[in-house]
Protein backbone atom coordinates (compact mmCIF):
# COMPACT_ATOMS: atom_id res chain seq x y z
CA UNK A 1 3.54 -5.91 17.94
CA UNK A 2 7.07 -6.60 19.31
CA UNK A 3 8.63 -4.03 21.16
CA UNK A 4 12.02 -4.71 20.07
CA UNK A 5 11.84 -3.00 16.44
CA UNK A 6 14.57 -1.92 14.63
CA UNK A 7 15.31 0.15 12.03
CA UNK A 8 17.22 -1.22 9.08
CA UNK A 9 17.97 0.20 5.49
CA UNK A 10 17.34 -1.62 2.26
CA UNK A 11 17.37 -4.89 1.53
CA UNK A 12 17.28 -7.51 4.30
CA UNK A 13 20.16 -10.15 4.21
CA UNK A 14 18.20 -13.21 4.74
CA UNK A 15 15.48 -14.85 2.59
CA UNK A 16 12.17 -13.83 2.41
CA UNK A 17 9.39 -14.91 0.52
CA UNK A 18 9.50 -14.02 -3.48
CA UNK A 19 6.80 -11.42 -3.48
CA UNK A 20 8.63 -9.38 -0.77
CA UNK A 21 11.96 -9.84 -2.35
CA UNK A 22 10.06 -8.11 -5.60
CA UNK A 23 9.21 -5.14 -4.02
CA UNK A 24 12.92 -4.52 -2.99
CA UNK A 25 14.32 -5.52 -6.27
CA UNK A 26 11.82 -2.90 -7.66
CA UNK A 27 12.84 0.21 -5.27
CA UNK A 28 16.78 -0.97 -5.64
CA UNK A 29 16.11 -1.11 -9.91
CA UNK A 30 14.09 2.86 -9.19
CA UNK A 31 17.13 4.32 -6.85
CA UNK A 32 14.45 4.75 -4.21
CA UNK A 33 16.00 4.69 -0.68
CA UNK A 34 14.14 3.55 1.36
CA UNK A 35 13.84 2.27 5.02
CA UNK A 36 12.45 -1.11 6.99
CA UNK A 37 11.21 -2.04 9.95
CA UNK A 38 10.66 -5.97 10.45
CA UNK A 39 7.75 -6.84 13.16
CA UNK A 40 4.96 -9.29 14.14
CA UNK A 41 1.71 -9.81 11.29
CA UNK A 42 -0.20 -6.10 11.71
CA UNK A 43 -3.99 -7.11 11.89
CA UNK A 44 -4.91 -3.66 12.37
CA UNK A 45 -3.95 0.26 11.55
CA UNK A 46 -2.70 0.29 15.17
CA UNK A 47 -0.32 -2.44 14.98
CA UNK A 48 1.37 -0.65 11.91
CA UNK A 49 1.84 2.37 14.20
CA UNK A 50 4.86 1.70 16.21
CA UNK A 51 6.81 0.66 13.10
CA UNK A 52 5.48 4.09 11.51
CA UNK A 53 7.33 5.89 14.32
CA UNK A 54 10.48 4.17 14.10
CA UNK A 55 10.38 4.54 10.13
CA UNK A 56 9.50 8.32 10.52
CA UNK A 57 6.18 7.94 8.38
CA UNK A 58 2.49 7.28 8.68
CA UNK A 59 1.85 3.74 7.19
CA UNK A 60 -1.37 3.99 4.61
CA UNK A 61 -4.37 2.42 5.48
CA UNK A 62 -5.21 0.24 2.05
CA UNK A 63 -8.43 -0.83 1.40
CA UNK A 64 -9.35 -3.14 -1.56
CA UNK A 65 -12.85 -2.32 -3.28
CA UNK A 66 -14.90 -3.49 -5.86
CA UNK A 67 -18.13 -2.32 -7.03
CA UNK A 68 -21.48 -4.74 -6.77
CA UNK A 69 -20.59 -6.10 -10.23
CA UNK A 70 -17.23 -7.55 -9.25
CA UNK A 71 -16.45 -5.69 -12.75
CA UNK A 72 -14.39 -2.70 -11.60
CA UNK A 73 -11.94 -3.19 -8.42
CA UNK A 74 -9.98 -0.06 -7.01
CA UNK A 75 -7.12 0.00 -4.24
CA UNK A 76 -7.64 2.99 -2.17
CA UNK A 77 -4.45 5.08 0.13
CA UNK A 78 -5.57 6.71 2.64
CA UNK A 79 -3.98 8.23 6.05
CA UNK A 80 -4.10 5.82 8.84
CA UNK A 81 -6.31 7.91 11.07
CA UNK A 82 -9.28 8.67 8.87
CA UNK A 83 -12.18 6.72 8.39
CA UNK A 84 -13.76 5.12 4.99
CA UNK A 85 -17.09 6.13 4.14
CA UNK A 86 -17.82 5.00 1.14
CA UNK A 87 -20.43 7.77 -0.05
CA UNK A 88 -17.75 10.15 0.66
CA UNK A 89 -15.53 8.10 -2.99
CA UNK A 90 -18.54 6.84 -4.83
CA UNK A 91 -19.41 10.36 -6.47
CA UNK A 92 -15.68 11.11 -7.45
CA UNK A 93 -14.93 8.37 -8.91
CA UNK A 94 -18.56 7.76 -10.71
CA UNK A 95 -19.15 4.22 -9.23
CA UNK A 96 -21.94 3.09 -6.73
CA UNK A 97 -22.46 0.61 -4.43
CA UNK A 98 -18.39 -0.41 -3.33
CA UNK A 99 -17.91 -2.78 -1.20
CA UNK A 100 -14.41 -4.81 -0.14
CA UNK A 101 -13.27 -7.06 -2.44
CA UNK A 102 -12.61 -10.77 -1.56
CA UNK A 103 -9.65 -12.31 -0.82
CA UNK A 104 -9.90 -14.24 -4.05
CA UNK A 105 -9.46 -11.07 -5.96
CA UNK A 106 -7.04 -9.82 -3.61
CA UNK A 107 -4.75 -12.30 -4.56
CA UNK A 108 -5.70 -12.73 -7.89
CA UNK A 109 -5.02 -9.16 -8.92
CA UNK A 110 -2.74 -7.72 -6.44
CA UNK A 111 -0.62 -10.98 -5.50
CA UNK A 112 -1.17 -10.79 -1.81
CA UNK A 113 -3.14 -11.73 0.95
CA UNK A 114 -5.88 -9.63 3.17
CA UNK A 115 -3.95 -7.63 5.51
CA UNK A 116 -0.96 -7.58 3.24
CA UNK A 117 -3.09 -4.98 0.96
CA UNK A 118 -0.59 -2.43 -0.43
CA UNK A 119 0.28 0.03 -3.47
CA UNK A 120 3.14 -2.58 -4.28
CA UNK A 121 1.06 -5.25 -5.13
CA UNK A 122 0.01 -2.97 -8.32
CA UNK A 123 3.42 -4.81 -9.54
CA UNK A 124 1.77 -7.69 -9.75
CA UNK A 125 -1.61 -6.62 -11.81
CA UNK A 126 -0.38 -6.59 -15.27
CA UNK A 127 -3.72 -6.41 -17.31
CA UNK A 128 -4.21 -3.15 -15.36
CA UNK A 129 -7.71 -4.25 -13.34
CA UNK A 130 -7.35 -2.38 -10.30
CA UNK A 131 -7.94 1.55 -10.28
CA UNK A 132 -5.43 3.60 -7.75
CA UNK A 133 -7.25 5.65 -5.55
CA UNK A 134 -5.04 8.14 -3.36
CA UNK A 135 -6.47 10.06 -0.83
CA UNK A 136 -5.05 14.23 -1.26
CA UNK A 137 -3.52 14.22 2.73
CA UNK A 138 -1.31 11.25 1.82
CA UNK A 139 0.50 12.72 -1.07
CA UNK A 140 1.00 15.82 1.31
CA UNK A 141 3.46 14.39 3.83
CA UNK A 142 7.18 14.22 3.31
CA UNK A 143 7.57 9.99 3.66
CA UNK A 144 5.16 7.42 2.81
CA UNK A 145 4.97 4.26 4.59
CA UNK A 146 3.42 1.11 2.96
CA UNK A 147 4.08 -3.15 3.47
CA UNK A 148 6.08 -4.93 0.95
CA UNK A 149 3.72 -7.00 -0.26
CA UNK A 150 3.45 -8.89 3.28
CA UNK A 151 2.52 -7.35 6.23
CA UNK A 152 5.47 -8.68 8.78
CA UNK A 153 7.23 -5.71 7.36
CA UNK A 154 6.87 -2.47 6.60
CA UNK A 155 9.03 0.34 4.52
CA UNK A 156 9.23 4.21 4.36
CA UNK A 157 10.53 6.29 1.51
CA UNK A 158 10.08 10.17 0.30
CA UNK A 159 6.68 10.78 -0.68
CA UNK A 160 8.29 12.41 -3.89
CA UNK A 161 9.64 9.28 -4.89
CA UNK A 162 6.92 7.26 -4.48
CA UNK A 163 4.54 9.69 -6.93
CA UNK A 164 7.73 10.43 -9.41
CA UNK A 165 9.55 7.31 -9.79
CA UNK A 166 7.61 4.73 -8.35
CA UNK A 167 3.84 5.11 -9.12
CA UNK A 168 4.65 5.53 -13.39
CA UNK A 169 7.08 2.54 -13.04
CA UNK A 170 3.72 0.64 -11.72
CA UNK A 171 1.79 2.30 -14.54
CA UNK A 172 -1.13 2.74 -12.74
CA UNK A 173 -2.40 6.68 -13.09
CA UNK A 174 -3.95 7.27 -9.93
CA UNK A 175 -7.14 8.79 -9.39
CA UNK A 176 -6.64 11.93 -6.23
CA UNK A 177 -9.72 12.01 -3.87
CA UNK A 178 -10.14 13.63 -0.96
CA UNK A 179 -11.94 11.81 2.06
């Protein structure tokens, strides 16, 4: 990731690409503040965490499952520095046998591509396939740190606002599990 980062607020002034551009219209429409940092593609958890210290948050790891049926898919939040088991979800949320999802669904259901995986892409599944899963330690920091839908960027806003003004606007009830 570049070393150069910068820390802007809102909206950027030039053009980005329309699914991007969505997720700021959304948080502008909401009244969420909220801040940006523009960087390099993040292929990993690690390249997201130098733009997490500059925004002041820990960016959420966001993994997208399905089960073996490719019936029932489920985007799971979860702090950067745990890891994903999945017998550890599979009782709580009474499915067996998840796996990732492919990128077909990915983009078929959430609107963006693998590595670009992200709550904000719930704005783009409008027959409501895709279960939010939320891991209890992320709802209990102050900021919450996510992509906008592309993962050359990446935003921070109060944790409050993302669970009272953000997550009903997405209408997707979440499902709390603890890892």
């Amino acid at each position: 990731m570049n070393d150069e980062l910068k820390l802007y607020h809102g909206k950027p002034d030039d053009e980005r690409i329309p699914r991007e551009t969505a997720v700021y219209d959304l948080l502008d429409k909401l009244g969420i503040s909220y801040d940006r940092v523009d960087h390099s593609a993040a292929a990993t958890m690690e390249d997201c965490q130098q733009a997490g210290r500059l925004l002041g948050v820990r960016i959420c790891k966001n993994l997208f499952l399905c089960n073996r049926q490719k019936t029932s898919f489920y985007l799971l939040l979860m702090p950067e520095d745990k890891e994903f088991h999945t017998k550890d979800i599979t009782s709580q949320i009474n499915s067996s046998r998840l796996s990732f999802a492919s990128a077909e669904y990915m983009e078929e259901l959430l609107g963006v591509t693998p590595g670009s995986a992200t709550v904000m892409g719930l704005m783009n599944d409008k027959a409501d396939r895709v279960q939010l899963l939320i891991d209890e330690d992320v709802l209990k920091e102050e900021y919450f740190g996510c992509h906008p839908c592309i993962n050359t960027t990446s935003i921070g806003f109060k944790t409050d606002d993302f669970i009272n003004k953000l997550l009903p606007e997405l209408g997707h009830k979440p499902i709390i599990v603890k890892l």
